[in-house]
N, C-alpha and C. Protein backbone atom coordinates (compact mmCIF):
# COMPACT_ATOMS: atom_id res chain seq x y z
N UNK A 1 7.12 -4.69 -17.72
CA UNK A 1 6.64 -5.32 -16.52
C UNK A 1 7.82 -5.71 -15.64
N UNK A 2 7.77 -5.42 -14.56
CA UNK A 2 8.78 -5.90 -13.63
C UNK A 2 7.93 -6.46 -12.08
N UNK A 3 8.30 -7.48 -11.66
CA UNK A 3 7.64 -8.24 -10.66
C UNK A 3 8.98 -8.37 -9.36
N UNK A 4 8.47 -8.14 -8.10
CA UNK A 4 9.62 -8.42 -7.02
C UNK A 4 8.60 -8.92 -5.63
N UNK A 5 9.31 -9.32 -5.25
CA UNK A 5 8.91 -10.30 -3.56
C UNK A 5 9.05 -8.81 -2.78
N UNK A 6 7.68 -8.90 -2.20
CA UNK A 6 7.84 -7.68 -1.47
C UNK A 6 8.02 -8.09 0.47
N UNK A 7 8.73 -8.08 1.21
CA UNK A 7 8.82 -8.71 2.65
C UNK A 7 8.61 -7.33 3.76
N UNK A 8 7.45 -6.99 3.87
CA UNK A 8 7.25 -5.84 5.43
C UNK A 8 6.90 -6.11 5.93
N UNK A 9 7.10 -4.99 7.35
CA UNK A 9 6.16 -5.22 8.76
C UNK A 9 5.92 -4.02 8.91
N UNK A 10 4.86 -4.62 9.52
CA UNK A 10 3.94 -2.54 9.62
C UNK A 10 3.75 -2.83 10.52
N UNK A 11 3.21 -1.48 11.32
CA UNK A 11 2.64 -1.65 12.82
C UNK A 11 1.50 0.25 12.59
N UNK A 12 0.44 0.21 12.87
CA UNK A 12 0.25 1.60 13.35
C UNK A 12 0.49 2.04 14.42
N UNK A 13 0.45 3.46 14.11
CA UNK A 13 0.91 4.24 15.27
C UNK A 13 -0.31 5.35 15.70
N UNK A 14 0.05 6.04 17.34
CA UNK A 14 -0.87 6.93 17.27
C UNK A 14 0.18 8.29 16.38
N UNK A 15 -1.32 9.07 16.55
CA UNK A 15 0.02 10.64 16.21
C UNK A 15 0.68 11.09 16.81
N UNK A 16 0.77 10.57 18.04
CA UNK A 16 1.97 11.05 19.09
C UNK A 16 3.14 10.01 19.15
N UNK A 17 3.03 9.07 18.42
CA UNK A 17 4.14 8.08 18.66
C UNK A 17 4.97 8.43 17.37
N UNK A 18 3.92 8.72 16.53
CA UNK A 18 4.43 9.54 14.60
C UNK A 18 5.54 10.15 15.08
N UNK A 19 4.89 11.27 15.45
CA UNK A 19 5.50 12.09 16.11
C UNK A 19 7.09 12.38 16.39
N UNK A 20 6.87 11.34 17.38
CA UNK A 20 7.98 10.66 18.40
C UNK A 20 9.41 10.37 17.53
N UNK A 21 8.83 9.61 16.82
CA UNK A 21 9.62 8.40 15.17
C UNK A 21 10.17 9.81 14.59
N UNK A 22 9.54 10.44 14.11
CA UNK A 22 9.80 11.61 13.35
C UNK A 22 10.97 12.51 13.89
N UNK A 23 10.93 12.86 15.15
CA UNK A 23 11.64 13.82 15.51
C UNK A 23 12.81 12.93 15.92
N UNK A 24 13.25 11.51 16.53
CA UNK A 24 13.78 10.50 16.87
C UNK A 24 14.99 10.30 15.68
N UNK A 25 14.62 10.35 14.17
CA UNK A 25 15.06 10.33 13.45
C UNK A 25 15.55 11.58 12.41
N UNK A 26 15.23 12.26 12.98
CA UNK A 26 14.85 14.07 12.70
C UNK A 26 14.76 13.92 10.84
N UNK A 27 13.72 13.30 10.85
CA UNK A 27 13.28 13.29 9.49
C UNK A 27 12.01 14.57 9.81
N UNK A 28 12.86 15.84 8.41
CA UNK A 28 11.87 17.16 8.19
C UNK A 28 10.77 16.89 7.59
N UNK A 29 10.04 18.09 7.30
CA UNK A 29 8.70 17.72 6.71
C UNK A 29 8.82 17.48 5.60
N UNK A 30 9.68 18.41 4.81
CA UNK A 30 10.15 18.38 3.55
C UNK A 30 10.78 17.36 3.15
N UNK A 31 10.92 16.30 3.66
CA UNK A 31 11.32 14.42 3.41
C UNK A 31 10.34 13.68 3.06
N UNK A 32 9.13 13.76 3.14
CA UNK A 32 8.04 13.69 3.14
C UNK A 32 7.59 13.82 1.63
N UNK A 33 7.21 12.92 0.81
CA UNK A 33 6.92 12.73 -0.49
C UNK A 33 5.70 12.53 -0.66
N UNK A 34 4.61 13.27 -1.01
CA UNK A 34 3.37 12.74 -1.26
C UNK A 34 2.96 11.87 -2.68
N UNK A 35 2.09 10.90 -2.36
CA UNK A 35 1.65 9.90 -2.86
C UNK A 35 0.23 9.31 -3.31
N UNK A 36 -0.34 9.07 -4.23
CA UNK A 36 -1.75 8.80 -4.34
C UNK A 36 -1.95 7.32 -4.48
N UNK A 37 -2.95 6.29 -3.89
CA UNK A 37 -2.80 5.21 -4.40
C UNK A 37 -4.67 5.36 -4.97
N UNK A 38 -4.66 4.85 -5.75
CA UNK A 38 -5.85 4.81 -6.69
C UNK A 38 -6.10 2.83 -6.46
N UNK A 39 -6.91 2.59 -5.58
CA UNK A 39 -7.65 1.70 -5.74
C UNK A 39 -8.72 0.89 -6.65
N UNK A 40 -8.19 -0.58 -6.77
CA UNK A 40 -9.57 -0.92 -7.80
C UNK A 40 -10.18 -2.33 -7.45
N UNK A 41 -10.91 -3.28 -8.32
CA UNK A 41 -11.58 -4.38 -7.84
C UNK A 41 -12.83 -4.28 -8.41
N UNK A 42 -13.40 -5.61 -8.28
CA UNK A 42 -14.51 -6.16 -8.75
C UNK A 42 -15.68 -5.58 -7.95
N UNK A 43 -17.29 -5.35 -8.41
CA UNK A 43 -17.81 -4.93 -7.44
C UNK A 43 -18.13 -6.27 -6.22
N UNK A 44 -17.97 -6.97 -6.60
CA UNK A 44 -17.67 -8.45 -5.50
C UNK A 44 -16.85 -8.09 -4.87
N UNK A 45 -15.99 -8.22 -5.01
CA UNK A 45 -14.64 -7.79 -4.15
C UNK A 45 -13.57 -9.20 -4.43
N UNK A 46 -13.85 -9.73 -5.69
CA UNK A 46 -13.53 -10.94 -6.31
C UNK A 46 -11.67 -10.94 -6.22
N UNK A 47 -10.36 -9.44 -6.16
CA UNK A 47 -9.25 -9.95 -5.68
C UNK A 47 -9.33 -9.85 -4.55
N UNK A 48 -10.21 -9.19 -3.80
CA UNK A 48 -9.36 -9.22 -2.14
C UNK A 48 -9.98 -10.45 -2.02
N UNK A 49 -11.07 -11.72 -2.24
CA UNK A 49 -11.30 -12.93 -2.03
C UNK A 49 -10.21 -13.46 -2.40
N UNK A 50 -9.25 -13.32 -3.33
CA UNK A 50 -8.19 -14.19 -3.51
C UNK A 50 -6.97 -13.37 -2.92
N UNK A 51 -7.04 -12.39 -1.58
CA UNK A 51 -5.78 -12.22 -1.19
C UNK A 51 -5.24 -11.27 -1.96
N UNK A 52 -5.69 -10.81 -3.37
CA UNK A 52 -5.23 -9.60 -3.94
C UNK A 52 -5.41 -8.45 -3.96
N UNK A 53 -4.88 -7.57 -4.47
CA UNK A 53 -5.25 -6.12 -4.30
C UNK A 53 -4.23 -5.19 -5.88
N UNK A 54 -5.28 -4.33 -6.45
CA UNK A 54 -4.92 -3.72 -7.47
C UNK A 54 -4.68 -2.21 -7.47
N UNK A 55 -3.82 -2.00 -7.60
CA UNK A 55 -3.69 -0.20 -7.59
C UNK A 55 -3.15 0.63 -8.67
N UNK A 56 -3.17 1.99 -9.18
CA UNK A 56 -2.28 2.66 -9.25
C UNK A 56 -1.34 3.60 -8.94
N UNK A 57 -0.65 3.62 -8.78
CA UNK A 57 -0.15 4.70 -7.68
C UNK A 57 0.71 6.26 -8.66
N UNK A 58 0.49 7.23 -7.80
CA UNK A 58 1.10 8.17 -8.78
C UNK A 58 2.00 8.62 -7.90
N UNK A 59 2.75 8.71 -8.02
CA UNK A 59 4.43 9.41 -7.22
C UNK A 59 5.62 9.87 -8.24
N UNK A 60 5.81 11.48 -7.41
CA UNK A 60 6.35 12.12 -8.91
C UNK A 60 6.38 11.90 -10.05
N UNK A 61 5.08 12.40 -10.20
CA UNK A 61 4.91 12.38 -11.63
C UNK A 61 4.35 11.12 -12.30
N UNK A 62 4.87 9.97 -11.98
CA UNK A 62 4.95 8.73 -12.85
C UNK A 62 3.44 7.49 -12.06
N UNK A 63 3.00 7.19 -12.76
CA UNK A 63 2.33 6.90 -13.03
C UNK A 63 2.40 4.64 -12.86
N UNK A 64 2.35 3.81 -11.78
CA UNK A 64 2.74 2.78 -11.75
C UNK A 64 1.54 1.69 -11.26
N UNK A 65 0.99 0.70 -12.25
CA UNK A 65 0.10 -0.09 -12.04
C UNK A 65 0.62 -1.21 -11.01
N UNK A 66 0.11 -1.78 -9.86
CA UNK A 66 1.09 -2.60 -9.02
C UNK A 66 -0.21 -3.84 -8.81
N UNK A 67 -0.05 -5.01 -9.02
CA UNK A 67 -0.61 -6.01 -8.64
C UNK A 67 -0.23 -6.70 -7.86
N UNK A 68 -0.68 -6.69 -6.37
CA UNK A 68 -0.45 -7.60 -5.34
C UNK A 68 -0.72 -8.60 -5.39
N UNK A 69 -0.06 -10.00 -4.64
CA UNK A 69 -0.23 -11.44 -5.08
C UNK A 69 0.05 -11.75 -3.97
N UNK A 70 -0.53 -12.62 -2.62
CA UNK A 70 0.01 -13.37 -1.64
C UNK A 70 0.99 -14.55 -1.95
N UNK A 71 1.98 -14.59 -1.09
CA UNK A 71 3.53 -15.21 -1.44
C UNK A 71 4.01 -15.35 -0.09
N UNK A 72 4.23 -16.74 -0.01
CA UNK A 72 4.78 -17.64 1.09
C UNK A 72 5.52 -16.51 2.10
N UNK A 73 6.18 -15.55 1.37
CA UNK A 73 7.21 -15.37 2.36
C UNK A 73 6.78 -13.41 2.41
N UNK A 74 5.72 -12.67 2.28
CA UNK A 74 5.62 -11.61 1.37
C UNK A 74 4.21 -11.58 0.53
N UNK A 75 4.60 -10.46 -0.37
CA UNK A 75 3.79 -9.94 -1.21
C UNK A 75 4.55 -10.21 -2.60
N UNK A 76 3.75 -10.97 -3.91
CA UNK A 76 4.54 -10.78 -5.19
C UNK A 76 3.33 -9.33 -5.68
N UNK A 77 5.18 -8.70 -5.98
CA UNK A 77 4.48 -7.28 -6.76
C UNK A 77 4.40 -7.65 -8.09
N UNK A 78 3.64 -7.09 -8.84
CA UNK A 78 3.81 -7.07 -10.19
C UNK A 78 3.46 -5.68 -10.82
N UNK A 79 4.25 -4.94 -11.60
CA UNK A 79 4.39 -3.46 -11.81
C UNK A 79 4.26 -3.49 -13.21
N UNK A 80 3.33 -2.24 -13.81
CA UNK A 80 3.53 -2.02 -15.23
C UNK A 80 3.60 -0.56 -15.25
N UNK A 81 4.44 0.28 -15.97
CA UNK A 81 4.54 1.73 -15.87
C UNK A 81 3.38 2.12 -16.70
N UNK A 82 2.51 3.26 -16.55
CA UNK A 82 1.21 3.60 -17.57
C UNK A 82 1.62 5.51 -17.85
N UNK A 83 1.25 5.53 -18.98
CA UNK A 83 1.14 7.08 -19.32
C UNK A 83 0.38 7.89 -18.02
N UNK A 84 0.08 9.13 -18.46
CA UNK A 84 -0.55 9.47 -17.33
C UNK A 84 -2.67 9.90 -17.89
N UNK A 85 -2.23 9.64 -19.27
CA UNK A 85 -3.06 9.92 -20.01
C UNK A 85 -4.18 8.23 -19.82
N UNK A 86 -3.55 6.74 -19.84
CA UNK A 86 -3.52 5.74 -19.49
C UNK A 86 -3.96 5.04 -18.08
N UNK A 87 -3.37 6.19 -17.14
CA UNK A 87 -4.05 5.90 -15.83
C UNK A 87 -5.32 6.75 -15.63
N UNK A 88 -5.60 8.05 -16.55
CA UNK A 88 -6.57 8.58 -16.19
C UNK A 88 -8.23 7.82 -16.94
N UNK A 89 -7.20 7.48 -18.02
CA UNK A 89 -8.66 6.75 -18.86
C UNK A 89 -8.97 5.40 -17.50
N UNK A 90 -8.18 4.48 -17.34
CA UNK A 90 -9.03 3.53 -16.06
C UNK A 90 -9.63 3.98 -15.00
N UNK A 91 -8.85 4.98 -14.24
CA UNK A 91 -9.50 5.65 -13.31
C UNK A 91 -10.96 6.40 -13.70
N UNK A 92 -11.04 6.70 -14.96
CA UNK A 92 -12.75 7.29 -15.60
C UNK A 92 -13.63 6.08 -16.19
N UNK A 93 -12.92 4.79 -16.63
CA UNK A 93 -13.99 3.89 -16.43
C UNK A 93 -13.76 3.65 -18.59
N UNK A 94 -12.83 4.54 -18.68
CA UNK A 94 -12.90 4.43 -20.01
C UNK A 94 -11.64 3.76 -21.24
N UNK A 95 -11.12 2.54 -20.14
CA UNK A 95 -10.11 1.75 -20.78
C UNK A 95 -10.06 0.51 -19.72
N UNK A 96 -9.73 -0.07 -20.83
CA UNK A 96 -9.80 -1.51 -19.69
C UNK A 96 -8.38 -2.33 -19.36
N UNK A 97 -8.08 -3.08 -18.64
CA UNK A 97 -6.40 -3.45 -18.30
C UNK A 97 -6.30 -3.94 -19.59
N UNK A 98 -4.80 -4.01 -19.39
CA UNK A 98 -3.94 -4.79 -20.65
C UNK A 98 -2.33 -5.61 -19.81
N UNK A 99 -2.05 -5.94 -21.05
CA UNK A 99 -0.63 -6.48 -20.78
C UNK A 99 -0.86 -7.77 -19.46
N UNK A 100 0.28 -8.16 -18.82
CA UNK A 100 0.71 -8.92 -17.52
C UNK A 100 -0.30 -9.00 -16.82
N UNK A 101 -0.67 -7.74 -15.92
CA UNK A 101 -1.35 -7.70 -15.20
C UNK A 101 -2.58 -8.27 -15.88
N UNK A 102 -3.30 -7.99 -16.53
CA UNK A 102 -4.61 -8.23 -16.95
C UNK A 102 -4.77 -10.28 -17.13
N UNK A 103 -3.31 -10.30 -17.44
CA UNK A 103 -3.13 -11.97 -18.06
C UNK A 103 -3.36 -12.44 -16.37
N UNK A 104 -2.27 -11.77 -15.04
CA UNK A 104 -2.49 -12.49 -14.40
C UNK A 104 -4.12 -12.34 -13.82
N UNK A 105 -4.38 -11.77 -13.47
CA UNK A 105 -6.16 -11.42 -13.40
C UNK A 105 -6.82 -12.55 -13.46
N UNK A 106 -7.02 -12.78 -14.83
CA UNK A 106 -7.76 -13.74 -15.80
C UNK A 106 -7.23 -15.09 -15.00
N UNK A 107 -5.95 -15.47 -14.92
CA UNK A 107 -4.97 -16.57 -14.88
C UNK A 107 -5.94 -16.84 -12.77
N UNK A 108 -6.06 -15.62 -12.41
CA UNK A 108 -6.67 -16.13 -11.08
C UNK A 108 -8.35 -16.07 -11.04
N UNK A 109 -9.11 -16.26 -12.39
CA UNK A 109 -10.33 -16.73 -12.54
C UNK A 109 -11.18 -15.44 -12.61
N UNK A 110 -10.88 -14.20 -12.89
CA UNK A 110 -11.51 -12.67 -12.44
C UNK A 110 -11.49 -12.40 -13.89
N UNK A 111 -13.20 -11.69 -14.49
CA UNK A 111 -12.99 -11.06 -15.72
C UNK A 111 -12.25 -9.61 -15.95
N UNK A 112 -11.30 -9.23 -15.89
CA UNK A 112 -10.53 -7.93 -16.13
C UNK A 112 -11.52 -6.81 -16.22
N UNK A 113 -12.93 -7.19 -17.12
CA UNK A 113 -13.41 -5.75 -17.49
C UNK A 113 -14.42 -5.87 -16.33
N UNK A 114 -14.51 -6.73 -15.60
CA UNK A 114 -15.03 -6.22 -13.99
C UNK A 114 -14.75 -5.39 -13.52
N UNK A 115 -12.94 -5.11 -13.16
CA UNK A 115 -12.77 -4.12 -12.81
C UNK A 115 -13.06 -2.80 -12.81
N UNK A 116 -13.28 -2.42 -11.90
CA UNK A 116 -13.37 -0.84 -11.43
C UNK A 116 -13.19 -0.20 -10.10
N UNK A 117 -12.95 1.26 -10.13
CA UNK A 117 -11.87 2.36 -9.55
C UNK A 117 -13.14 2.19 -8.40
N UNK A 118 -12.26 2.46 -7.08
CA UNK A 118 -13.16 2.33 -5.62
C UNK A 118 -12.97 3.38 -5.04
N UNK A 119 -11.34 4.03 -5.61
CA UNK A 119 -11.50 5.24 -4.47
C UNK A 119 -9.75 5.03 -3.94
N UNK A 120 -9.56 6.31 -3.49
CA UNK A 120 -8.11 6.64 -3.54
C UNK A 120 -7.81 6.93 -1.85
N UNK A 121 -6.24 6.66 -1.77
CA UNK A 121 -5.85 7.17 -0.21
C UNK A 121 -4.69 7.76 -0.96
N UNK A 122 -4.67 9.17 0.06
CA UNK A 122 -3.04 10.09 0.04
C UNK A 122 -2.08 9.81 1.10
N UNK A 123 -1.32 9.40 0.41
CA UNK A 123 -0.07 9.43 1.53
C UNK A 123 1.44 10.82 1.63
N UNK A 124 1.66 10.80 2.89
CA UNK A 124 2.34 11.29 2.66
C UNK A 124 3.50 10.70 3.41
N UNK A 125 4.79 10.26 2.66
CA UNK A 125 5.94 8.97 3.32
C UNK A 125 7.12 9.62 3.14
N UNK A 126 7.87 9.42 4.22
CA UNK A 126 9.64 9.60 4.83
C UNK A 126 9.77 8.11 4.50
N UNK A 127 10.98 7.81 3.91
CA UNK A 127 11.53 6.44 3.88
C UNK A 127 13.26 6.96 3.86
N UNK A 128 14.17 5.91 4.88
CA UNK A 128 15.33 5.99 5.10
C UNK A 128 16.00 4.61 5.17
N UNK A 129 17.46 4.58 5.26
CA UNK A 129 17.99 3.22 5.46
C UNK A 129 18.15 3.39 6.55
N UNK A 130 17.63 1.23 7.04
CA UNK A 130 17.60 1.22 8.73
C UNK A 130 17.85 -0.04 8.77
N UNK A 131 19.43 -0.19 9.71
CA UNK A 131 19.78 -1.69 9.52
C UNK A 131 19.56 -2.60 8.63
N UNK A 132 19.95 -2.84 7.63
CA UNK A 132 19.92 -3.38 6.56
C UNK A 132 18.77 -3.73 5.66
N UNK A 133 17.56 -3.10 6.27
CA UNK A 133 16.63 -2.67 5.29
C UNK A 133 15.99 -1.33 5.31
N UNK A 134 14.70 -1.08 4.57
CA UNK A 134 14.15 0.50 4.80
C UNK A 134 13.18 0.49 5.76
N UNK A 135 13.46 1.93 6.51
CA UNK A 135 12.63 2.25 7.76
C UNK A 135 11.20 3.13 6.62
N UNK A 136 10.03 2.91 6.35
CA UNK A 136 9.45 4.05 6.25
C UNK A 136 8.31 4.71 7.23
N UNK A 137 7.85 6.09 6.92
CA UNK A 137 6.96 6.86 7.97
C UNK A 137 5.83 6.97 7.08
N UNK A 138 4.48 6.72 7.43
CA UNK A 138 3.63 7.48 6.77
C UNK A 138 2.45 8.05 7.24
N UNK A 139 1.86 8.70 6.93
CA UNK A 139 0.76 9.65 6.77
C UNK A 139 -0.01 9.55 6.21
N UNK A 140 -1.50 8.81 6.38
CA UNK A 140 -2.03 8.52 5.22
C UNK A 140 -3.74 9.17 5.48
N UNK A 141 -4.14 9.55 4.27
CA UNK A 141 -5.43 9.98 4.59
C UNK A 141 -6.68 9.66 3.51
N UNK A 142 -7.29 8.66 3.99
CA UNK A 142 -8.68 8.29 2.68
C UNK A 142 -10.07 8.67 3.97
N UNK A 143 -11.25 8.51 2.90
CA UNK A 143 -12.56 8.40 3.53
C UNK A 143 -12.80 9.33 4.82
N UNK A 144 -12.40 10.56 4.87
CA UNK A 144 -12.40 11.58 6.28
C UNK A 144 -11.52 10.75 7.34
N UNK A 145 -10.57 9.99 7.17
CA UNK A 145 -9.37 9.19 8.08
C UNK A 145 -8.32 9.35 7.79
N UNK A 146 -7.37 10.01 9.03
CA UNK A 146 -5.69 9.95 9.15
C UNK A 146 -5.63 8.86 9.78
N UNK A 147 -4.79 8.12 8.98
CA UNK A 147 -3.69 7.12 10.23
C UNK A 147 -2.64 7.50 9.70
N UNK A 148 -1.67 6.53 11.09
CA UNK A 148 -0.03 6.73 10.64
C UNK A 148 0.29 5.50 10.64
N UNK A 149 1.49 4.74 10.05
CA UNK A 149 1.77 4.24 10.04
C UNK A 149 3.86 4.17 9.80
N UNK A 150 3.96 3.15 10.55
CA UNK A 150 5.84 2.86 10.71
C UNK A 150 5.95 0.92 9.61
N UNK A 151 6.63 1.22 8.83
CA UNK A 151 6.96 -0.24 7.53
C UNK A 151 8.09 -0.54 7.86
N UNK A 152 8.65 -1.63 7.63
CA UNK A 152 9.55 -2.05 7.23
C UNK A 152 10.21 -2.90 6.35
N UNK A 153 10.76 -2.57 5.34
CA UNK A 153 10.82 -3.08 4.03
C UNK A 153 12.55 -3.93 3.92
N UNK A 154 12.53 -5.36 4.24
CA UNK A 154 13.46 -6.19 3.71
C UNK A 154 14.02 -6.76 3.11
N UNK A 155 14.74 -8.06 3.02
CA UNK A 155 14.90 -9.33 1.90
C UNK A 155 15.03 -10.30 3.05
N UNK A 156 14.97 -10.34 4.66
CA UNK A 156 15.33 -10.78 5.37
C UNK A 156 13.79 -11.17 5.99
N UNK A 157 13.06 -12.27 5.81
CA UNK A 157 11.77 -12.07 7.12
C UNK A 157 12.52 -12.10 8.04
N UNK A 158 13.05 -12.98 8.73
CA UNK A 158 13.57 -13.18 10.13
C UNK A 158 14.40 -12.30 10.70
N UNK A 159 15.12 -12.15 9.97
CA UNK A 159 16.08 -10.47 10.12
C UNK A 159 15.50 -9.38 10.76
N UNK A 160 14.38 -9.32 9.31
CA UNK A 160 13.85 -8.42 9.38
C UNK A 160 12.69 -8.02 10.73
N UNK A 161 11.80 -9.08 10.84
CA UNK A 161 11.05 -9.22 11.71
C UNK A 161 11.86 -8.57 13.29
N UNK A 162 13.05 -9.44 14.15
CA UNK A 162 13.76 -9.21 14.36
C UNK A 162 13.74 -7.74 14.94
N UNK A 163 14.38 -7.38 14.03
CA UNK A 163 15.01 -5.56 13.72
C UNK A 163 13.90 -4.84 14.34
N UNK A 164 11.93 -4.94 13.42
CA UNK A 164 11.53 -4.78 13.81
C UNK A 164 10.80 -3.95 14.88
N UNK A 165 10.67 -5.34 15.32
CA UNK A 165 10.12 -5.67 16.80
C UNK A 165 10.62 -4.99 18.01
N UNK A 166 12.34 -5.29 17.61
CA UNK A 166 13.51 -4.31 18.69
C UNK A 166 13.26 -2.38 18.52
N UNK A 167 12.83 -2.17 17.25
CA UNK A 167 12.39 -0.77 17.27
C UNK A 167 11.52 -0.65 17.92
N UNK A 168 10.46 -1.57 18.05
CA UNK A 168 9.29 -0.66 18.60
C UNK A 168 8.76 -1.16 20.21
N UNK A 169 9.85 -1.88 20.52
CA UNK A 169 10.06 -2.22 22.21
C UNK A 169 10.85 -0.94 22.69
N UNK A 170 11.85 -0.39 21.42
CA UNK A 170 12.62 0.98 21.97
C UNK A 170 12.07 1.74 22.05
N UNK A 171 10.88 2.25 21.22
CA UNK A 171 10.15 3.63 21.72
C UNK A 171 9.08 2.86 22.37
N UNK A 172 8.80 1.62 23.22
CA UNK A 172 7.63 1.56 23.97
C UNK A 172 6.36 1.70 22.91
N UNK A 173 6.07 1.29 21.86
CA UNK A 173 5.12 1.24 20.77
C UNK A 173 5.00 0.17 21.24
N UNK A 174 3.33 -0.72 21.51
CA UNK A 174 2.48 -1.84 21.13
C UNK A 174 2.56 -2.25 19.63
N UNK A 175 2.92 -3.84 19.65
CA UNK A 175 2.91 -4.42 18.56
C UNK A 175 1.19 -4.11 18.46
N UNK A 176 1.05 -4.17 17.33
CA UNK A 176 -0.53 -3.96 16.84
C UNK A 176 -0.73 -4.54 15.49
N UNK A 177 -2.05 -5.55 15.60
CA UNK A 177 -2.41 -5.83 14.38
C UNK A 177 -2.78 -4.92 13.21
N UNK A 178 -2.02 -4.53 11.63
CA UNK A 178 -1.85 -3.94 11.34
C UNK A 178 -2.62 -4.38 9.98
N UNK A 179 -3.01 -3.92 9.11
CA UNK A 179 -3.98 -4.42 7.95
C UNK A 179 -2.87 -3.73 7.05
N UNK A 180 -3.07 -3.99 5.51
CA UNK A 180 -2.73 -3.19 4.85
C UNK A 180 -3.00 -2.17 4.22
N UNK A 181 -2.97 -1.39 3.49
CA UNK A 181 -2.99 0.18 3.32
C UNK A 181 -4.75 -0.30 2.59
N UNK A 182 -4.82 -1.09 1.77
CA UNK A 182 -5.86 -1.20 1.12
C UNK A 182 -6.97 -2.31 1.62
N UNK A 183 -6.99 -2.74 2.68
CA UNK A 183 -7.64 -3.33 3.49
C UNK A 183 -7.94 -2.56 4.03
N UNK A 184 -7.69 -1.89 4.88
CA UNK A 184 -7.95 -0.30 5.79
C UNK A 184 -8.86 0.60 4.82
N UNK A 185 -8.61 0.88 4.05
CA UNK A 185 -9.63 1.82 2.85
C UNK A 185 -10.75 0.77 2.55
N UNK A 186 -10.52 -0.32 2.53
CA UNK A 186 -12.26 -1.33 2.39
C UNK A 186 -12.78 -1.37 3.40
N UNK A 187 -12.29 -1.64 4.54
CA UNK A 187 -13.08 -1.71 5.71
C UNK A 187 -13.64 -0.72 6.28
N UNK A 188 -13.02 1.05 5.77
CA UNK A 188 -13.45 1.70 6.31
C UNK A 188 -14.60 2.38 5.38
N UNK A 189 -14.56 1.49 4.18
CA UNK A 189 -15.28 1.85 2.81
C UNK A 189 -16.61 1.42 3.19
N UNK A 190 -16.56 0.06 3.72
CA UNK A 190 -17.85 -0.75 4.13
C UNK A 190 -18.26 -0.48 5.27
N UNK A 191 -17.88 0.65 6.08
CA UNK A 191 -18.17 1.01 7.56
C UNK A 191 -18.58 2.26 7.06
N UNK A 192 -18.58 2.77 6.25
CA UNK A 192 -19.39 3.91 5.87
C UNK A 192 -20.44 3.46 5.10
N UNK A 193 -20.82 2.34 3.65
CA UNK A 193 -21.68 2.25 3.33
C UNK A 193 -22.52 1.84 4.13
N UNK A 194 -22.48 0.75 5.40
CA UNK A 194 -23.03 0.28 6.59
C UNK A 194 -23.98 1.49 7.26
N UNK A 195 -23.27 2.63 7.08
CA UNK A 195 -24.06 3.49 8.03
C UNK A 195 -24.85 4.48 7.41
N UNK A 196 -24.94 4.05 5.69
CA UNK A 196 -25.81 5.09 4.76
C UNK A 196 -27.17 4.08 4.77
């Protein structure tokens, strides 16, 4: 288990501003790492009520359970590496958490074997160094939806924020209220069951 303070700023973009970023930085296609995040939760929706969010994510190859935690300054991550044999049994409904994660779960009032798999977004992400933290690009596609999105990943809020903000006054990008990757896949989850 390994746990870290996670500090970003996101903003979306259209695909022409992607675009823009992309060629701006002449990041190729082939920089571009694809990514799966495997979503989960209560059928309540009992962590995103507490601000959390559960995933697994698969990127080359490996296989990484990540528990989000709201934190004063950020996101606390909390990471457990899983076989691949391990992520497929949760994702089928046929193993239930263990270890850290599962303790903290419990520790925020949620029965663990509630959990279950909601549904996945693909990404596809450029990440580079940019003024003293990481610039990343992404590409993301769940539920018949592309967005894009521009991160920025620090140790600095204020710095960071900062830095920012000054990028995206330089290409003329609107600050925009920005959700996170897995807020965006619920809302657009419940905007489709809405319309069945």
């Amino acid at each position: 288990m390994k746990q870290e303070l996670e500090i970003e700023f996101k903003n979306l973009l259209t695909k022409e501003e992607f675009m823009t970023l992309k060629e701006a930085f002449q990041v190729a296609d082939e920089e571009f790492i694809y990514q799966e995040n495997h979503y989960f939760d209560t059928q309540q929706f009992s962590l995103k009520e507490k601000g959390a969010a559960l995933r697994i994510r698969l990127k080359n190859g490996t296989y990484t359970l990540t528990l989000k935690q709201p934190h004063k300054e950020g996101l606390l991550e909390t990471h457990e590496m899983l076989t691949k044999e391990e992520a497929h049994s949760l994702l089928h409904g046929q193993a239930m958490l263990k270890g850290e994660v599962r303790e903290i779960i419990k520790a925020l009032g949620i029965e663990p074997e509630q959990i279950q798999y909601f549904g996945t977004l693909s990404t596809y992400r450029a990440q580079f160094d940019y003024k003293g933290g990481v610039l990343v690009l992404d590409h993301s596609h769940y539920l018949q939806t592309d967005d894009y999105e521009i991160e920025y990943e620090t140790t600095n809020f204020t710095l960071g924020k900062q830095v920012f903000e000054e990028l995206l006054r330089s290409f003329n990008i609107p600050i925009r209220k920005t959700d996170n990757k897995i807020k965006r896949f619920y809302l657009k989850k419940y905007q489709i069951e809405g319309e069945q």
